[in-house]
N, C-alpha and C. Protein backbone atom coordinates (compact mmCIF):
# COMPACT_ATOMS: atom_id res chain seq x y z
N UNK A 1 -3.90 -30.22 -29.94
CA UNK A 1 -4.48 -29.20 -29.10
C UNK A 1 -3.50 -28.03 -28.97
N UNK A 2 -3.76 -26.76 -28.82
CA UNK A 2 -3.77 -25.15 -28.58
C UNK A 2 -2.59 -25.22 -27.59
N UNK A 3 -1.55 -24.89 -27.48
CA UNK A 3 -1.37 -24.60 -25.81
C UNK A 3 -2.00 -23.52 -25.16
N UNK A 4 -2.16 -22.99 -23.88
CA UNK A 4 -3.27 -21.83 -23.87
C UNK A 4 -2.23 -20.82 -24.11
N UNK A 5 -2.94 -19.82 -23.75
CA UNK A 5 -2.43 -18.45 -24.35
C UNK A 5 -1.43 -18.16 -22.51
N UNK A 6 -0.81 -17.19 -23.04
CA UNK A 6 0.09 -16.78 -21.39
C UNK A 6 -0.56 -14.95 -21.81
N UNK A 7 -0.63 -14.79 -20.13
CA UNK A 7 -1.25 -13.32 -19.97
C UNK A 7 0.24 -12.62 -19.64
N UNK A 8 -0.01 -11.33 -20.40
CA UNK A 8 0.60 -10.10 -20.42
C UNK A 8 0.37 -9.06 -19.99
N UNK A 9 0.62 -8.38 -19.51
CA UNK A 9 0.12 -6.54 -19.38
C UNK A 9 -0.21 -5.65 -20.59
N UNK A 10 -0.67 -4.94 -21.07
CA UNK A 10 -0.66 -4.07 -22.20
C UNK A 10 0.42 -3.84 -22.57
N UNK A 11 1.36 -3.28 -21.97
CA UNK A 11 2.57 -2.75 -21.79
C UNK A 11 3.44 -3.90 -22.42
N UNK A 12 3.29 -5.01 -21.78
CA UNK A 12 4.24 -6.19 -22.51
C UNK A 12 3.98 -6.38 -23.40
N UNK A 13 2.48 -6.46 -23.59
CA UNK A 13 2.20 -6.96 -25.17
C UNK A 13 2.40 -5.59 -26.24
N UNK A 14 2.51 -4.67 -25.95
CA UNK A 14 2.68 -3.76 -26.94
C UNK A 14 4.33 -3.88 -27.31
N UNK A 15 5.24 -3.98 -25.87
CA UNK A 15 6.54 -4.20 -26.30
C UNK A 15 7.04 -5.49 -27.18
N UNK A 16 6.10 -6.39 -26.72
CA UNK A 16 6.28 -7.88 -28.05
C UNK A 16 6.33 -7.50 -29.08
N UNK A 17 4.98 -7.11 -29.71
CA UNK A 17 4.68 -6.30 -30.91
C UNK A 17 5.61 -5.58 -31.52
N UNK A 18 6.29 -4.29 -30.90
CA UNK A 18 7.08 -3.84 -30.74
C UNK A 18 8.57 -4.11 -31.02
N UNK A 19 8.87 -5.07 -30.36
CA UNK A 19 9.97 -6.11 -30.73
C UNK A 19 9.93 -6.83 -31.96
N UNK A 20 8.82 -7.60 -32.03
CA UNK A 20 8.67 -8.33 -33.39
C UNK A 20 8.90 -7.44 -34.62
N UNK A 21 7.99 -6.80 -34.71
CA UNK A 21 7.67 -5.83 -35.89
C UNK A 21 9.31 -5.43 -36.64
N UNK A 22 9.94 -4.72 -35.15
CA UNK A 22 11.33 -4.17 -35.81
C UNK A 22 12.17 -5.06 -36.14
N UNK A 23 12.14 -6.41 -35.56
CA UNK A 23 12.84 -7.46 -35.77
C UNK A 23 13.04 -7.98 -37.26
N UNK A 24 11.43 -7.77 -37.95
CA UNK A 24 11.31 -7.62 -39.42
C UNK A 24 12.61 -7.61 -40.67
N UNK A 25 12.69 -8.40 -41.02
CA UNK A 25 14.22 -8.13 -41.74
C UNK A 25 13.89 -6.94 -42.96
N UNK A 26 12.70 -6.51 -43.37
CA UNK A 26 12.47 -5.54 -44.02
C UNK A 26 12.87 -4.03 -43.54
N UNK A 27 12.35 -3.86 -41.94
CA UNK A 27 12.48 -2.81 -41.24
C UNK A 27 14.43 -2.99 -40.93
N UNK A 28 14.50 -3.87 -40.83
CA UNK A 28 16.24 -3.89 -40.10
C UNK A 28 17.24 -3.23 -41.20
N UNK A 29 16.73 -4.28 -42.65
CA UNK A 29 17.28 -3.92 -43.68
C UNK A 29 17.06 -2.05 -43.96
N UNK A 30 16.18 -1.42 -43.94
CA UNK A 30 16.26 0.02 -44.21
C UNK A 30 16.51 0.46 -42.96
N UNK A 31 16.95 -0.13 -41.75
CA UNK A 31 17.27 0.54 -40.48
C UNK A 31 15.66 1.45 -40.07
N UNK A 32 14.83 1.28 -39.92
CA UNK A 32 13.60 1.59 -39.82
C UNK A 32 13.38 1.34 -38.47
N UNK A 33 12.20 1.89 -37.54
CA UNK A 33 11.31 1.55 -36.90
C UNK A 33 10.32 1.99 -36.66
N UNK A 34 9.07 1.09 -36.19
CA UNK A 34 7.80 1.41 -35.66
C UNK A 34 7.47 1.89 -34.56
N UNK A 35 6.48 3.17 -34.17
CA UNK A 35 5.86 2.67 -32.76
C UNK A 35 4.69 2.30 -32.95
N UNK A 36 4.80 0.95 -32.17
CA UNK A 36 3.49 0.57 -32.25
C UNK A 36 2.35 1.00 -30.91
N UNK A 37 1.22 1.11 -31.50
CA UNK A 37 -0.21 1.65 -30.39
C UNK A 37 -0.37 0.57 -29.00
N UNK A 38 -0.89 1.20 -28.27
CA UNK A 38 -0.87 0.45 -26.91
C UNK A 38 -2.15 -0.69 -27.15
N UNK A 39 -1.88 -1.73 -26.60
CA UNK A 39 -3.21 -2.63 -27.24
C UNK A 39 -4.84 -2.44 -26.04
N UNK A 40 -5.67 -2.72 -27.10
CA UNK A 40 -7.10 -2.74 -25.94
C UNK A 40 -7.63 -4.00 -25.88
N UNK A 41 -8.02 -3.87 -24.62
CA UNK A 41 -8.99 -5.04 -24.59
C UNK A 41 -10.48 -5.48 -25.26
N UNK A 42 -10.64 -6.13 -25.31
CA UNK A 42 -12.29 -6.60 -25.95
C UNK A 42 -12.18 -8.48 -25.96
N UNK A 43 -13.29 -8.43 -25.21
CA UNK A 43 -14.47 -9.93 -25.66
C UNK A 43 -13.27 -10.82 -26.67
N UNK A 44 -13.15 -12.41 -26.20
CA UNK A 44 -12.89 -13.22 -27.08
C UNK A 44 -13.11 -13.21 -28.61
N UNK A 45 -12.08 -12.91 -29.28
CA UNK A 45 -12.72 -13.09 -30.84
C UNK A 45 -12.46 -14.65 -31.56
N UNK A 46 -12.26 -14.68 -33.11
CA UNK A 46 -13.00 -15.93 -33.06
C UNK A 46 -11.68 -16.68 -33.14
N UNK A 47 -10.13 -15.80 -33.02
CA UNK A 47 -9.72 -16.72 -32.94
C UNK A 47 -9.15 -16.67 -31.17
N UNK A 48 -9.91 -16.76 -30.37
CA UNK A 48 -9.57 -16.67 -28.98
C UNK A 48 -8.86 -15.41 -28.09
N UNK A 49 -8.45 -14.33 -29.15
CA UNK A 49 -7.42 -13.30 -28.29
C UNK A 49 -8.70 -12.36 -27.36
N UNK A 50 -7.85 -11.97 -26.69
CA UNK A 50 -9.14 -11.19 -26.30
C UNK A 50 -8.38 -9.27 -26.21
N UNK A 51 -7.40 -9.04 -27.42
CA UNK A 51 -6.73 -7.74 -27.30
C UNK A 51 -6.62 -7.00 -28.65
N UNK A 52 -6.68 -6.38 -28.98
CA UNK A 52 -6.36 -5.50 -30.58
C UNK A 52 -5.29 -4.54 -30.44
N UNK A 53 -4.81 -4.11 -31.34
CA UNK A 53 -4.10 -2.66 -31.60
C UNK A 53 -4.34 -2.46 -32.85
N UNK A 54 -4.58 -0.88 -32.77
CA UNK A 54 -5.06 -0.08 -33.92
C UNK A 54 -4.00 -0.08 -34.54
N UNK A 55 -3.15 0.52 -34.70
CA UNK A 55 -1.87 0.46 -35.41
C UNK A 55 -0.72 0.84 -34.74
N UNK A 56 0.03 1.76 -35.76
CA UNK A 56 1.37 1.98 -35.52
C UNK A 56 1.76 3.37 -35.85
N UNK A 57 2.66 4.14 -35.27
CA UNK A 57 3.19 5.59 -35.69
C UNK A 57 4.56 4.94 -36.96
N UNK A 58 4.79 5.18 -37.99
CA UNK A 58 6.07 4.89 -38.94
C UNK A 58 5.28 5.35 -40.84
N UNK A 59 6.16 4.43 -41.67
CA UNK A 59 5.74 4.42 -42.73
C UNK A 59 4.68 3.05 -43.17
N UNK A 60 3.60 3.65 -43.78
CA UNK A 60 2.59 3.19 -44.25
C UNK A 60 3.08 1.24 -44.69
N UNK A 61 4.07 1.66 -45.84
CA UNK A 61 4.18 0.80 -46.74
C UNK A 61 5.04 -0.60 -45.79
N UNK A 62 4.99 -0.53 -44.38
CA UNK A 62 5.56 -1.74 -43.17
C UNK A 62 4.21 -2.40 -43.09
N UNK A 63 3.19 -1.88 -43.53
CA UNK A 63 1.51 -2.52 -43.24
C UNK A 63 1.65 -3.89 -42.20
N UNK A 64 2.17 -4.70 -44.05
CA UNK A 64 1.76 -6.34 -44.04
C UNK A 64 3.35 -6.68 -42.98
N UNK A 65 4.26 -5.81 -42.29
CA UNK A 65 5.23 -6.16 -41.63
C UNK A 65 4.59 -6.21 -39.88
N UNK A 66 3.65 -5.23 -39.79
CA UNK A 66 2.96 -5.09 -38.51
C UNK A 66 2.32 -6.14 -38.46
N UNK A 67 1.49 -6.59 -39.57
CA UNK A 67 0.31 -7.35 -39.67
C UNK A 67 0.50 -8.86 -39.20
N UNK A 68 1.98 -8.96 -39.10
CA UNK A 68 2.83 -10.41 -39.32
C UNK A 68 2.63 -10.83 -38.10
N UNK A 69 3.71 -9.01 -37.56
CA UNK A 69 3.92 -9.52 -36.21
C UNK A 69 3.47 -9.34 -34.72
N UNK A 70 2.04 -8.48 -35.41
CA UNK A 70 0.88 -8.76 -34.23
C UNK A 70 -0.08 -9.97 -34.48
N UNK A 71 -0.08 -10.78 -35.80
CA UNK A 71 -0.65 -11.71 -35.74
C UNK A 71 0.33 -13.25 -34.81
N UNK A 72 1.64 -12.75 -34.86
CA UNK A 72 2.52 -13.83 -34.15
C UNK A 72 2.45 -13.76 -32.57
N UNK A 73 2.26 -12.23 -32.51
CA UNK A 73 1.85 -12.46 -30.62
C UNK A 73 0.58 -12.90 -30.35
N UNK A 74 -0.24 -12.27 -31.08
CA UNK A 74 -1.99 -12.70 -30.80
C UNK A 74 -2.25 -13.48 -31.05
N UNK A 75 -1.08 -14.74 -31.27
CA UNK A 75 -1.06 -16.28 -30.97
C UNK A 75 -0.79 -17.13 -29.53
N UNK A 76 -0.19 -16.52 -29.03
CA UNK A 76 0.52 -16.61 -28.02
C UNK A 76 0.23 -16.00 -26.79
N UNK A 77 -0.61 -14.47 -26.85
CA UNK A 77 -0.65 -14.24 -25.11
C UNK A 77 -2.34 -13.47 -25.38
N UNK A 78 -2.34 -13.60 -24.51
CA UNK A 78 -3.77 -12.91 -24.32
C UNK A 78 -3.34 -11.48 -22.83
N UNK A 79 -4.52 -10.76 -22.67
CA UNK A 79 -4.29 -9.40 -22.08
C UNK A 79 -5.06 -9.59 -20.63
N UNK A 80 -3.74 -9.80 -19.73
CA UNK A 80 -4.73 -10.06 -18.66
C UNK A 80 -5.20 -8.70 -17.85
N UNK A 81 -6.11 -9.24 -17.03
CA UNK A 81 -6.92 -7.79 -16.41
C UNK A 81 -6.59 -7.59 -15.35
């Protein structure tokens, strides 16, 4: 079984994101960083989160580096109201 998710503020969860992303040994290695978008809410999806973010202000080619590490928080917390 799941453990449940722990609620965040927008604000936290964008700074997770945030954190993760640059943490990236890709981004560290070129001394890089992201900003990442503030997250929104929406309806349970199918895998339980109930938050998105559109993207990120940086270079394109970090895509699959964002992709990592908003899929590693949107394991973990959901967006409380």
């Amino acid at each position: 079984m799941t453990p449940p998710k722990r609620l965040a503020s927008a604000e936290d969860i964008r700074m997770l994101v945030q954190d993760a992303v640059n943490a990236r040994p890709e981004l560290r290695q070129h001394n890089e960083a992201l900003m990442v978008h503030e997250p929104f809410w929406h309806e349970d999806d199918q895998s339980g989160c109930n938050w998105s973010i559109s993207g990120y202000m940086g270079l394109s080619k970090y895509a699959d580096d964002f992709r990592i590490a908003l899929q590693d928080v949107r394991s973990s917390y959901n967006l409380g109201t």
